[in-house]
C-alpha atoms as a PDB file:
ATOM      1  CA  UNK A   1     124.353 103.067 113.371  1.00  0.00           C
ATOM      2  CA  UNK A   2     124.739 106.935 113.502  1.00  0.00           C
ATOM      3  CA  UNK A   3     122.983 108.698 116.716  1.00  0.00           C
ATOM      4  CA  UNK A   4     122.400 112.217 116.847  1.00  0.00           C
ATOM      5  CA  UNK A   5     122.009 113.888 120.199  1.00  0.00           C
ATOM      6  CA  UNK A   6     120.780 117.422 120.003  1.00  0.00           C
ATOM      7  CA  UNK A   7     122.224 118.778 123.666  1.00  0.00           C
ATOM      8  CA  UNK A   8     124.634 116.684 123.365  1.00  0.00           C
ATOM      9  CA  UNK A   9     127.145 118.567 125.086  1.00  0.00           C
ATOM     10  CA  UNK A  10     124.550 119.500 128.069  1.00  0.00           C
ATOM     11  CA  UNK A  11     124.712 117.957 131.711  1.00  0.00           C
ATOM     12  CA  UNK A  12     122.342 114.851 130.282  1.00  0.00           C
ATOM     13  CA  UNK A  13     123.517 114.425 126.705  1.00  0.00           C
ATOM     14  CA  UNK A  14     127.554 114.621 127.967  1.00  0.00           C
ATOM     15  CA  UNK A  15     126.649 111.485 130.061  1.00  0.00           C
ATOM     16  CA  UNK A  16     124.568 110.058 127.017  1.00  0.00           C
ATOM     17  CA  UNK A  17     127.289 110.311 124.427  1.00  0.00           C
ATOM     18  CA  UNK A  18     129.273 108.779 126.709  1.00  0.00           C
ATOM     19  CA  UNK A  19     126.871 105.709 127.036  1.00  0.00           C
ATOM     20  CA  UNK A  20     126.175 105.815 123.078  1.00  0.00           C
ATOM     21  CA  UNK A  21     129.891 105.766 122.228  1.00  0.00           C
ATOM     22  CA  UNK A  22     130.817 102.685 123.496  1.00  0.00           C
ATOM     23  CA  UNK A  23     127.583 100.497 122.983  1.00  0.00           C
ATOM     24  CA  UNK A  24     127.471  97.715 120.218  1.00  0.00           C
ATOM     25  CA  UNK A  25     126.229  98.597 117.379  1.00  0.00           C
ATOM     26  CA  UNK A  26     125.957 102.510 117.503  1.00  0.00           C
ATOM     27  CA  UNK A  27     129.345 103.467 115.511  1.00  0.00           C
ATOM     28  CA  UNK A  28     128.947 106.897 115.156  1.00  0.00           C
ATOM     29  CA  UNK A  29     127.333 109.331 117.397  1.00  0.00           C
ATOM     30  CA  UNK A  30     126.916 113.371 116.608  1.00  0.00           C
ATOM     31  CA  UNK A  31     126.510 115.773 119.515  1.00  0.00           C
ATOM     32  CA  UNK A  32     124.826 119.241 118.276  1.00  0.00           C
ATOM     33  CA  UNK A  33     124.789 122.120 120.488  1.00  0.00           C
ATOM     34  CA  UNK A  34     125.093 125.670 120.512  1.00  0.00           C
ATOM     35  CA  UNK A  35     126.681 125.670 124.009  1.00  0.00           C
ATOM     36  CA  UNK A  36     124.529 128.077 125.376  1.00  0.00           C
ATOM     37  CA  UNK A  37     124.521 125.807 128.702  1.00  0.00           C
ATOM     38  CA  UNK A  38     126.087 122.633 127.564  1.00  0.00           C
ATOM     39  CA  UNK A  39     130.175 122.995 127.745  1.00  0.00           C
ATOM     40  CA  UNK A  40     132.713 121.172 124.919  1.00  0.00           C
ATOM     41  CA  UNK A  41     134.684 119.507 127.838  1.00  0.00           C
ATOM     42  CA  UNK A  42     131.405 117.165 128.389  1.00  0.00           C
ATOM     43  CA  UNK A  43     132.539 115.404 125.599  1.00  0.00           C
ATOM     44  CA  UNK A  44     136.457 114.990 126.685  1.00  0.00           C
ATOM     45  CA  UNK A  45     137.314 111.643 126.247  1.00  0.00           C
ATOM     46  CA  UNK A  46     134.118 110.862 124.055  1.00  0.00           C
ATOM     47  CA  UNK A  47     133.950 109.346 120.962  1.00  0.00           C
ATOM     48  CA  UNK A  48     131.600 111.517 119.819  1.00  0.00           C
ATOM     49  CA  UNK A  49     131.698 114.633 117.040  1.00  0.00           C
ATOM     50  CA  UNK A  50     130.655 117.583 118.717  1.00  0.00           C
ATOM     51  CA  UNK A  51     128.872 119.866 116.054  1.00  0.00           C
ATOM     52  CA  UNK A  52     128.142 123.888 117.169  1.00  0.00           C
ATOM     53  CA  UNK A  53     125.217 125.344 115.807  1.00  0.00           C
ATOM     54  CA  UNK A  54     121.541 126.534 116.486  1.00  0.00           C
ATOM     55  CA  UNK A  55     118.758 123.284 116.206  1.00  0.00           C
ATOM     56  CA  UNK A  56     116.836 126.144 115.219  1.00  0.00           C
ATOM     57  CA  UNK A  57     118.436 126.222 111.935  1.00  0.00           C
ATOM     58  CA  UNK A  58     117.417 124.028 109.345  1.00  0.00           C
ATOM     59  CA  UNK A  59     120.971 123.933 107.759  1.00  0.00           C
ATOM     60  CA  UNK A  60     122.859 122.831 110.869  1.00  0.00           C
ATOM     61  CA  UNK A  61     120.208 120.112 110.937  1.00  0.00           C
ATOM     62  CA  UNK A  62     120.666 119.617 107.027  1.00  0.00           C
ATOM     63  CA  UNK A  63     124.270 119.118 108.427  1.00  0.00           C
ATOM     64  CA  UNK A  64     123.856 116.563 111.135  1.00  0.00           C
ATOM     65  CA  UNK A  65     121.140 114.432 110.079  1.00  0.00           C
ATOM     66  CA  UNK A  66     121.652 112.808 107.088  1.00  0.00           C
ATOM     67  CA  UNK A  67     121.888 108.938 107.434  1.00  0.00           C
ATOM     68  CA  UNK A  68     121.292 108.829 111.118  1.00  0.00           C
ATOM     69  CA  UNK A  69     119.259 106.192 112.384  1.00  0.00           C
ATOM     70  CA  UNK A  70     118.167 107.645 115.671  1.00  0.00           C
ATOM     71  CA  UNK A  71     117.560 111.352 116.842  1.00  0.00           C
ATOM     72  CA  UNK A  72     117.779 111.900 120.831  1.00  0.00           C
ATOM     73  CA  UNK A  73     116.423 115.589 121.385  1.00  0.00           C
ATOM     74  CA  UNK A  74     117.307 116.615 124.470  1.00  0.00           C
ATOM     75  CA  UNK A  75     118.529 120.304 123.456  1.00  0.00           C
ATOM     76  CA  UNK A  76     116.007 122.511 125.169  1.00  0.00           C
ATOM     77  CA  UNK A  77     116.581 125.930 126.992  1.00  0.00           C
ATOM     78  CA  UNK A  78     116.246 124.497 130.752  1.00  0.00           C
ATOM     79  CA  UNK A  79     114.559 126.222 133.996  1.00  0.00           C
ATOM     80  CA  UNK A  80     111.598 126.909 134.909  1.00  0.00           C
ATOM     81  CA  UNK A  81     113.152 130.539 136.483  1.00  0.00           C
ATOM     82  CA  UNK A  82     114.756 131.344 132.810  1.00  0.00           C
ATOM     83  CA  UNK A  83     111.352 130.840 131.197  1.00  0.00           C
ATOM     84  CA  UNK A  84     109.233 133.220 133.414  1.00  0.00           C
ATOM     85  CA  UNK A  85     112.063 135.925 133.108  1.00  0.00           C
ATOM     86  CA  UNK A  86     111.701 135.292 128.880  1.00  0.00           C
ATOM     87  CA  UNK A  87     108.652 132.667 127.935  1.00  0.00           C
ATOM     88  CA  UNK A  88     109.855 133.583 124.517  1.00  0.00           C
ATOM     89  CA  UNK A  89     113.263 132.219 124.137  1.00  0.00           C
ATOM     90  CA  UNK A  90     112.352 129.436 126.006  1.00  0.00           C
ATOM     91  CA  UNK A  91     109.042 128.532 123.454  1.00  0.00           C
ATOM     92  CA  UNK A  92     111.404 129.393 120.826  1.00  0.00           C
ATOM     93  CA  UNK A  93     114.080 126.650 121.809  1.00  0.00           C
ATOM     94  CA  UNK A  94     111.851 124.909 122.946  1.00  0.00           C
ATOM     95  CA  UNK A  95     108.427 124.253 121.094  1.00  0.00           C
ATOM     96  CA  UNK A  96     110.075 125.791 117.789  1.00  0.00           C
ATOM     97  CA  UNK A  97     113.358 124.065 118.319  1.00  0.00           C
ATOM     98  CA  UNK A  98     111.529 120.564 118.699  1.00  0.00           C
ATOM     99  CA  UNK A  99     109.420 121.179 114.964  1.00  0.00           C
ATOM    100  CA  UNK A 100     112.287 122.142 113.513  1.00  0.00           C
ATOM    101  CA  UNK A 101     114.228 118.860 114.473  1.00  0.00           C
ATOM    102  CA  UNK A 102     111.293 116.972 113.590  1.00  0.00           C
ATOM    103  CA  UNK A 103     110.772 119.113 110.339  1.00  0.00           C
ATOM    104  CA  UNK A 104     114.850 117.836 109.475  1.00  0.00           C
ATOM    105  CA  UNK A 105     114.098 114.126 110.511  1.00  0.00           C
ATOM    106  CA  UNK A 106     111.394 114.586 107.893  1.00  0.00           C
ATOM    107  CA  UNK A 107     113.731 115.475 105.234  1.00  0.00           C
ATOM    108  CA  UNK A 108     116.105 113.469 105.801  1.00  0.00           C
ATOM    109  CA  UNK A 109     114.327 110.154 106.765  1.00  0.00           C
ATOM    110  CA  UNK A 110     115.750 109.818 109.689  1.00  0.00           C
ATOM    111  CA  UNK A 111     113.340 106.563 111.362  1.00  0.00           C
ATOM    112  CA  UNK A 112     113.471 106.890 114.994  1.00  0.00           C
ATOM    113  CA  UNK A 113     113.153 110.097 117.879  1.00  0.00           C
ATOM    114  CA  UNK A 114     113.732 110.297 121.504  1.00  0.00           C
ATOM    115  CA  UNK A 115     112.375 114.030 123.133  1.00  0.00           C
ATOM    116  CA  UNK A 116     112.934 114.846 126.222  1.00  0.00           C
ATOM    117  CA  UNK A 117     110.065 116.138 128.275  1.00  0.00           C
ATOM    118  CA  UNK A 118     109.567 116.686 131.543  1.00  0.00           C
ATOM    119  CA  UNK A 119     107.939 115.873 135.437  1.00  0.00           C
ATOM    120  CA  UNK A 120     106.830 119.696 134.601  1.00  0.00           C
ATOM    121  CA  UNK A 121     103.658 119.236 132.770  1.00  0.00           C
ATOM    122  CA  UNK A 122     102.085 116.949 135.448  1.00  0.00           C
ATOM    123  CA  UNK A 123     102.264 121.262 137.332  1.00  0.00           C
ATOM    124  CA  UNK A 124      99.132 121.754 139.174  1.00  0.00           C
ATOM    125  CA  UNK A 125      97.790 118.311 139.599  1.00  0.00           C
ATOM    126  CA  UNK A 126      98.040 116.988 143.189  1.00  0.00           C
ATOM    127  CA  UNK A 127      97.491 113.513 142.527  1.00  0.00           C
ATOM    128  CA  UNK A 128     100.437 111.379 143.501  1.00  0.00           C
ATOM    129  CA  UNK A 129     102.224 109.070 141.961  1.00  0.00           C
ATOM    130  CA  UNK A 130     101.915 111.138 138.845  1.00  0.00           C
ATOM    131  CA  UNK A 131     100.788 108.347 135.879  1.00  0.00           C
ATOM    132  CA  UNK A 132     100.590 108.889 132.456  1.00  0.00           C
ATOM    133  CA  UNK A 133      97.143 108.942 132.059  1.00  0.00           C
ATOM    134  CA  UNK A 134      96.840 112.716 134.356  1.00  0.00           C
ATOM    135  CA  UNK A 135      95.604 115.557 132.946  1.00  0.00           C
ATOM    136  CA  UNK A 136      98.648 117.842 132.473  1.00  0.00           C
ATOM    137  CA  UNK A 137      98.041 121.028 134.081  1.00  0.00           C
ATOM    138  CA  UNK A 138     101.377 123.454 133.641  1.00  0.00           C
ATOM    139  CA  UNK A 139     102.491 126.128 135.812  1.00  0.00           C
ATOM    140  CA  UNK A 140     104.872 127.547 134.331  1.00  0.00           C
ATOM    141  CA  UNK A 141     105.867 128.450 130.640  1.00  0.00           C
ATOM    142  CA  UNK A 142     108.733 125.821 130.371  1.00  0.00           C
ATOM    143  CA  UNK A 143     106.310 123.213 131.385  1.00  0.00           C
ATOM    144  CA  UNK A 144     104.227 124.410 128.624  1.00  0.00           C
ATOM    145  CA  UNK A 145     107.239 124.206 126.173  1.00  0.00           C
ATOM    146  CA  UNK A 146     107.678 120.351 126.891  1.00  0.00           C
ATOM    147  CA  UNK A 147     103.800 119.728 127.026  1.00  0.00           C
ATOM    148  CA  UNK A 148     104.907 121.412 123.533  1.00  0.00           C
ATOM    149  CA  UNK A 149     108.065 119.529 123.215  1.00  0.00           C
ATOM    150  CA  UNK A 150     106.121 115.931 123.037  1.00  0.00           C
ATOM    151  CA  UNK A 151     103.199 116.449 121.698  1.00  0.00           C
ATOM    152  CA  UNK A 152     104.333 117.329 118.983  1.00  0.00           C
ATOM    153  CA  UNK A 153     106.963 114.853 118.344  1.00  0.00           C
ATOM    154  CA  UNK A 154     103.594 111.992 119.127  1.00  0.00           C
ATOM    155  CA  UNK A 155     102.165 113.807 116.500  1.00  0.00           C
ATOM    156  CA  UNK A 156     104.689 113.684 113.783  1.00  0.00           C
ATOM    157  CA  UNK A 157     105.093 110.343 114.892  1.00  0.00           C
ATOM    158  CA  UNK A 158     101.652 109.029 114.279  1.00  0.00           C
ATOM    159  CA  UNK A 159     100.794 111.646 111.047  1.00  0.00           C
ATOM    160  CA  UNK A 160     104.764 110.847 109.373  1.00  0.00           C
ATOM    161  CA  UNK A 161     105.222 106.996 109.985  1.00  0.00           C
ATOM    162  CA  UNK A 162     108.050 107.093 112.011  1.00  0.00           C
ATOM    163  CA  UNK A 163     108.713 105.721 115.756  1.00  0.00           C
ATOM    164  CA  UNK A 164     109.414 108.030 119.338  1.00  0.00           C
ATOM    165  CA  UNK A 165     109.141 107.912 122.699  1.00  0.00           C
ATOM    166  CA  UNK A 166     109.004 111.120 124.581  1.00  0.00           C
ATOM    167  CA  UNK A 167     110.357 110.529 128.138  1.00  0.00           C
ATOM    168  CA  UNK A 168     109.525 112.147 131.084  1.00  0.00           C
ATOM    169  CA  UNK A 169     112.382 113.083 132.989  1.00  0.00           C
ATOM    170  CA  UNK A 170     112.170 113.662 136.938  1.00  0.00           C
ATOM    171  CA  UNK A 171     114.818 115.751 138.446  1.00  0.00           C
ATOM    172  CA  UNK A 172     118.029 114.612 137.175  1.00  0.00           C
ATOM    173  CA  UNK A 173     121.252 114.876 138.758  1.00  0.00           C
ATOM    174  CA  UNK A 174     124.593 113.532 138.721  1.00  0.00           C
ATOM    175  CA  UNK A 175     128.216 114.923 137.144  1.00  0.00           C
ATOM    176  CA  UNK A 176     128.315 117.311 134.893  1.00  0.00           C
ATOM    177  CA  UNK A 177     125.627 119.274 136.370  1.00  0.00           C
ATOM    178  CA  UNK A 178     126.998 122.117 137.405  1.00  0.00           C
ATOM    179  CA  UNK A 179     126.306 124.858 139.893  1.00  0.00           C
ATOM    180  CA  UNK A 180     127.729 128.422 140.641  1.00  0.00           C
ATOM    181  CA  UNK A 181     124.459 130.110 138.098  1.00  0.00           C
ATOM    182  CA  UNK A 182     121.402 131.247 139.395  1.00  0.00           C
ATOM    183  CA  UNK A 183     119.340 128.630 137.496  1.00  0.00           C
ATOM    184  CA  UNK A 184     121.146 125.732 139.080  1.00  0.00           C
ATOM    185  CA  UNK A 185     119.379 122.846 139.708  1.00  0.00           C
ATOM    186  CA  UNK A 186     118.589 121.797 143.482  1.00  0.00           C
ATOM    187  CA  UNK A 187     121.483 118.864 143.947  1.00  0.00           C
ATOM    188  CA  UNK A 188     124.234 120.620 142.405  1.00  0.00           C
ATOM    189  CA  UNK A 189     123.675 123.592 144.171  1.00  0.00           C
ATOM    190  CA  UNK A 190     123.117 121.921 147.707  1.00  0.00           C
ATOM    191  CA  UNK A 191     126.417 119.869 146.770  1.00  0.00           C
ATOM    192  CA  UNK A 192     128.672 122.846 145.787  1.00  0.00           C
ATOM    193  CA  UNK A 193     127.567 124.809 148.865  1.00  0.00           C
ATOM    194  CA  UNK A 194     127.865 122.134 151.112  1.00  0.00           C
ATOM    195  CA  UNK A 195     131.875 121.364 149.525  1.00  0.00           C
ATOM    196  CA  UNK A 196     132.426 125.036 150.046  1.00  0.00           C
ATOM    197  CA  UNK A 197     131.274 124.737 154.036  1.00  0.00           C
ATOM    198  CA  UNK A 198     128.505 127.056 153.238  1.00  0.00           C
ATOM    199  CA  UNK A 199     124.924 127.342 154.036  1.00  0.00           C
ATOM    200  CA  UNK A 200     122.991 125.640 151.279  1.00  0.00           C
ATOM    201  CA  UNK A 201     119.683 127.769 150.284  1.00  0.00           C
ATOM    202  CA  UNK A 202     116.767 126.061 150.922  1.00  0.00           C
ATOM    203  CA  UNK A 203     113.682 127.208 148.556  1.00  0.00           C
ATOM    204  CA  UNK A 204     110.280 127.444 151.263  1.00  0.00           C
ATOM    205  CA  UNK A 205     110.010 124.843 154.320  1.00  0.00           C
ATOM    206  CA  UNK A 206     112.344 122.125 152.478  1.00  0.00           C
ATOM    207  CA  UNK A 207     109.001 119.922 152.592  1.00  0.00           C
ATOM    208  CA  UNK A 208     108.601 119.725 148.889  1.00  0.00           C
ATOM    209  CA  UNK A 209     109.209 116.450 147.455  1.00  0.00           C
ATOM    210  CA  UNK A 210     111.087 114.855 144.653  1.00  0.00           C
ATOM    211  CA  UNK A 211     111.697 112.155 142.557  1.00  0.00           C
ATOM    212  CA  UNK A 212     115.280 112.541 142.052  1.00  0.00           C
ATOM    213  CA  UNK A 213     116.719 109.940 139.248  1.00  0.00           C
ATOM    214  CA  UNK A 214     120.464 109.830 138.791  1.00  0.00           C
ATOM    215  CA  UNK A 215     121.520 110.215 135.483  1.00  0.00           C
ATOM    216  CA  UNK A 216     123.333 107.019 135.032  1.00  0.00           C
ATOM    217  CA  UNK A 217     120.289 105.367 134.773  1.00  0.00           C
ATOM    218  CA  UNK A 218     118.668 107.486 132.477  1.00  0.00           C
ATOM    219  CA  UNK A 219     121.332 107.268 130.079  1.00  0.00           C
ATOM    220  CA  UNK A 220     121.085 103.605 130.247  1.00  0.00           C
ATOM    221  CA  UNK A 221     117.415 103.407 129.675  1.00  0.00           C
ATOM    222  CA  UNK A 222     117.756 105.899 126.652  1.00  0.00           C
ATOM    223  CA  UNK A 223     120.381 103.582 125.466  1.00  0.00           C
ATOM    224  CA  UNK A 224     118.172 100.536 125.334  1.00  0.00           C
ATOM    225  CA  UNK A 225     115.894 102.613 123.068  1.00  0.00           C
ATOM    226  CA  UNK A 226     117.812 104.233 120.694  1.00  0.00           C
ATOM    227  CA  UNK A 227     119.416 100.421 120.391  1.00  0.00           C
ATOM    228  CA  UNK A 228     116.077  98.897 120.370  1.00  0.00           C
ATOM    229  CA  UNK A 229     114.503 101.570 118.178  1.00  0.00           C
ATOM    230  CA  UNK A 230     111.845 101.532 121.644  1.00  0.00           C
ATOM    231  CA  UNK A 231     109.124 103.616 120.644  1.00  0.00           C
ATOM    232  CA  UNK A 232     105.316 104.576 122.585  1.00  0.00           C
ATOM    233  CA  UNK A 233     102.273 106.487 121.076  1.00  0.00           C
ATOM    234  CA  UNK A 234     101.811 107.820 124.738  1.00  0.00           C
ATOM    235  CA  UNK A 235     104.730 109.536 126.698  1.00  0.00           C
ATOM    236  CA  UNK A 236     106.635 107.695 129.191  1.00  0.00           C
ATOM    237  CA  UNK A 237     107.998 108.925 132.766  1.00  0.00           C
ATOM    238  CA  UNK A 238     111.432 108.537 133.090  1.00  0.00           C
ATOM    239  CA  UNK A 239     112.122 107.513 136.683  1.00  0.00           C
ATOM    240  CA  UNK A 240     111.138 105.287 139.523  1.00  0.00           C
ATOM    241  CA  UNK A 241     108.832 106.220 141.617  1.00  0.00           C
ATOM    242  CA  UNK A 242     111.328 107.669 144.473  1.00  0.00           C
ATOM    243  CA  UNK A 243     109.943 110.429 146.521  1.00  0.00           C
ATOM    244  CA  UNK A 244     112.036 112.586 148.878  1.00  0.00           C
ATOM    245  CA  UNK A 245     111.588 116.164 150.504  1.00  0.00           C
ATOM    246  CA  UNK A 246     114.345 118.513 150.391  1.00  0.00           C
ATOM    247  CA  UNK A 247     115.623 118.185 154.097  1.00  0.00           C
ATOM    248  CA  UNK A 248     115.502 114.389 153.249  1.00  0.00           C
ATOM    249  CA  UNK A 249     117.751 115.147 150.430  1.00  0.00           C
ATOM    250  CA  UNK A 250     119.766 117.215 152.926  1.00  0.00           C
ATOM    251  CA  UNK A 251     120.340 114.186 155.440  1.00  0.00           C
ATOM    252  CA  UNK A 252     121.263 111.988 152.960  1.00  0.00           C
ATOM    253  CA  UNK A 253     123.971 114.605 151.647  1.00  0.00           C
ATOM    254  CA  UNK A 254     125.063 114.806 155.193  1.00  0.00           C
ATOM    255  CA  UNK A 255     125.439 110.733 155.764  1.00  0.00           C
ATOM    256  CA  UNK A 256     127.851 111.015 152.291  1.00  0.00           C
ATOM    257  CA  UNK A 257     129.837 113.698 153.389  1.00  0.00           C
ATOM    258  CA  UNK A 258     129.980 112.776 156.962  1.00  0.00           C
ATOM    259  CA  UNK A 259     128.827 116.333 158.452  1.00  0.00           C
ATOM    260  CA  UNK A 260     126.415 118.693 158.954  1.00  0.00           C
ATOM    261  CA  UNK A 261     124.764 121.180 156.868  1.00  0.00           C
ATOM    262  CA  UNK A 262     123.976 124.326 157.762  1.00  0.00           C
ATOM    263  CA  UNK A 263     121.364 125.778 155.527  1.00  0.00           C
ATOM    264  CA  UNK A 264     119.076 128.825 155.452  1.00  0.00           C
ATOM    265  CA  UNK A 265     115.587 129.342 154.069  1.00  0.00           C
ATOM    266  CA  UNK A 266     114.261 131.831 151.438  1.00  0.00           C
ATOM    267  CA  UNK A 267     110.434 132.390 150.101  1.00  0.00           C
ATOM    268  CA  UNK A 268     109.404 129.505 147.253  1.00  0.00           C
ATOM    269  CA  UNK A 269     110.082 130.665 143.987  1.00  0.00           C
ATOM    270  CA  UNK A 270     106.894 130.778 141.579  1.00  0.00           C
ATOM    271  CA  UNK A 271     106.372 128.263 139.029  1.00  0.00           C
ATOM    272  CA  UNK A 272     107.731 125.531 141.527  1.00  0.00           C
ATOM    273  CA  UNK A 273     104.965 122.077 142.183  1.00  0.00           C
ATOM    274  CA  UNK A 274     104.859 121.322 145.763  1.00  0.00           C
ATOM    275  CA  UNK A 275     105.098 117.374 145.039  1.00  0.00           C
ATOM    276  CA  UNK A 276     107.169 115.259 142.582  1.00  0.00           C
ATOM    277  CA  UNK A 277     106.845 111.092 141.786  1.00  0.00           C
ATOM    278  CA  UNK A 278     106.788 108.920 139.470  1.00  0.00           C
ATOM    279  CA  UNK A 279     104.594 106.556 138.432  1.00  0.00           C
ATOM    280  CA  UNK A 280     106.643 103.865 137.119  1.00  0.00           C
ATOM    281  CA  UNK A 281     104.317 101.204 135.244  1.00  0.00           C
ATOM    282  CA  UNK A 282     104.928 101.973 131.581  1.00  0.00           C
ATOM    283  CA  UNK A 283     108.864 102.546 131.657  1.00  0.00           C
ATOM    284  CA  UNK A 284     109.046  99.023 133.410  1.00  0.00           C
ATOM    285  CA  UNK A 285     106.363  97.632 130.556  1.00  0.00           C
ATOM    286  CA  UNK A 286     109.255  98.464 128.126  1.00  0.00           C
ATOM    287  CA  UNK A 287     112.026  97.708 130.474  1.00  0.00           C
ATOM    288  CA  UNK A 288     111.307  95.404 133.212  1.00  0.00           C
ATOM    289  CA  UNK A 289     115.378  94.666 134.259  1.00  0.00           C
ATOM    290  CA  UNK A 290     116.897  97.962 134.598  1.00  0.00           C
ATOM    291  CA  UNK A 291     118.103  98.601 138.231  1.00  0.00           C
ATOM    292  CA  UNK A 292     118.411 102.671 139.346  1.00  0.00           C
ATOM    293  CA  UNK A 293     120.727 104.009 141.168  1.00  0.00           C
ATOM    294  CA  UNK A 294     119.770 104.374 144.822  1.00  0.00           C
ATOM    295  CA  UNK A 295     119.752 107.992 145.898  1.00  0.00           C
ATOM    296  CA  UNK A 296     122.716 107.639 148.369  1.00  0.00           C
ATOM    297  CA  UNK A 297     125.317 106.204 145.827  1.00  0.00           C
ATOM    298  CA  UNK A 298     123.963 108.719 143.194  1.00  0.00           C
ATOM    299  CA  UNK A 299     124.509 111.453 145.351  1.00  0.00           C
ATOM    300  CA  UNK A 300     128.364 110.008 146.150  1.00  0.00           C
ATOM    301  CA  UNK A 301     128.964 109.594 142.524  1.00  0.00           C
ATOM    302  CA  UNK A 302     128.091 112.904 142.230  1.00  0.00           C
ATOM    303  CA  UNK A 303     130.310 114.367 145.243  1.00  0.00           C
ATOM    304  CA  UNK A 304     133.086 112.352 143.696  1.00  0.00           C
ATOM    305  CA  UNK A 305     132.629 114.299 140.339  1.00  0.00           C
ATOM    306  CA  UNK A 306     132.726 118.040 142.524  1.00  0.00           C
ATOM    307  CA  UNK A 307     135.927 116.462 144.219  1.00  0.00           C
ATOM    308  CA  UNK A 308     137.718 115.516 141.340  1.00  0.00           C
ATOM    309  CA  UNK A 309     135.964 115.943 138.145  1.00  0.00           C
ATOM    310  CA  UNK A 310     135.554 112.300 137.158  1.00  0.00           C
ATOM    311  CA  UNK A 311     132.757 110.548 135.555  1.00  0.00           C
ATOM    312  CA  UNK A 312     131.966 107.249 137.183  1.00  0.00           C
END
């Protein structure tokens, strides 16, 4: 079986290939990425082809895609900072990025999609856990661009004839993610600082909540699909139903590195949701034996990775 991860060479799709590459019956996996934010050294030790190009290009795709059996899209222009300072590249890699993968599966027959989309569209809409079924209500334009993102691949999908599953991911975290950019995401940063023995930034009163997934566990469900050819005609949240605020995050950073954290507070930035969680229902539906990662040991895996740069 031939796997092509768009991303591939991103925070996520590093730790994918990794989990494609040695799973039975997957023999050949492609990464594509134009390593905009995604770094070649993901992939050391991977047996995985990394490809560099532009998923907005119909001839990279022309490239990658013949005789693969399974797409994984996760190659998207992340942040929801990034896409209020430019809505247009991020709708462009995006919204148009997405059609034009699904444009090349098209071509090339490719039978089965995963797309990433995101926690992000559930935006203004306070009810908690967030199921499913909730009207998405964006607040920002990268939510829009994964409302985009799997909507349309549900569409192609049901108008095409082939299967997907468009996942719902919940702040992910874990190595590879790195921090040291303004765009970082909340875990890396708070590790790096907190490594460094300085004050980790703290976004508002730290009371916003989370449902922070570790990314070992997403790469294993995403596994089980691509092997399984899993597919939905609704999305699916990716995560499971954790909830914790920011200074809860904090103590449990603290308990894994044994010390206090010193941290200082800054205005909320705009575009942010106040509360974060999962429903869980339809992932375990399709997968009632997978185990996460509890937030503590994710949080040491990833503190292990800042330490000494191995993936566990």
């Amino acid at each position: 079986m031939k796997v092509v991860v768009t991303g591939g060479a991103g925070f996520i799709g590093g730790n994918l290939c990794r989990s494609l590459s040695v799973a039975d019956g997957i023999d050949e996996v492609i990464a594509l990425d134009d390593l905009s934010s995604g770094a070649a050294a993901n992939l050391d030790g991977v047996q995985a082809s990394l490809v560099v190009g532009d998923l907005v290009d119909p001839a990279v795709l022309d490239e990658v895609l013949p005789g693969a059996s399974s797409v994984v899209h996760l190659g998207a222009r992340p942040s929801v900072p990034r896409s209020l300072e430019d809505p247009m590249a991020s709708h462009t890699a995006n919204a148009t990025g997405t059609l034009q993968v699904l444009e090349g599966m098209r071509r090339h027959q490719v039978p089965h999609v995963v797309v990433a989309s995101s926690s992000s569209v559930y935006g203004a809409n306070p009810e908690l856990p967030k199921h499913e079924g909730l009207v998405p209500m964006p607040v920002s334009p990268y939510a829009v661009t994964k409302l985009a993102t799997e909507s349309y691949a549900l569409a192609h999908a049901a108008c095409f004839g082939f299967a997907s599953l468009a996942c719902r991911f919940f702040n992910v975290f874990g190595p590879l993610q790195t921090a040291g950019h303004a765009y970082a995401a909340v875990v890396p940063a708070f590790v790096a600082a907190a490594l460094a023995g300085e004050p980790v930034t703290v976004h508002g009163d730290g009371g916003q909540t989370r449902d922070f997934t570790y990314v070992g566990s997403v790469t294993e469900v995403i596994t089980q699909v691509v092997l399984g050819k899993v597919s939905s005609d609704r999305p699916v949240n990716l995560a499971f139903g954790g909830r914790s605020s920011l200074l809860e995050l904090l103590a449990v950073l603290e308990g894994v590195l044994g010390h206090p954290i010193d941290r200082v507070h800054v205005d909320s930035r705009p575009g942010d949701v106040r509360d974060s969680q999962a429903d869980q229902t339809r992932l375990r539906a399709l997968f009632p034996d997978i185990e996460p990662m509890p937030l503590a040991e994710g949080l040491d895996r990833t503190v292990r990775w800042f330490r000494t740069g191995a993936v566990t």
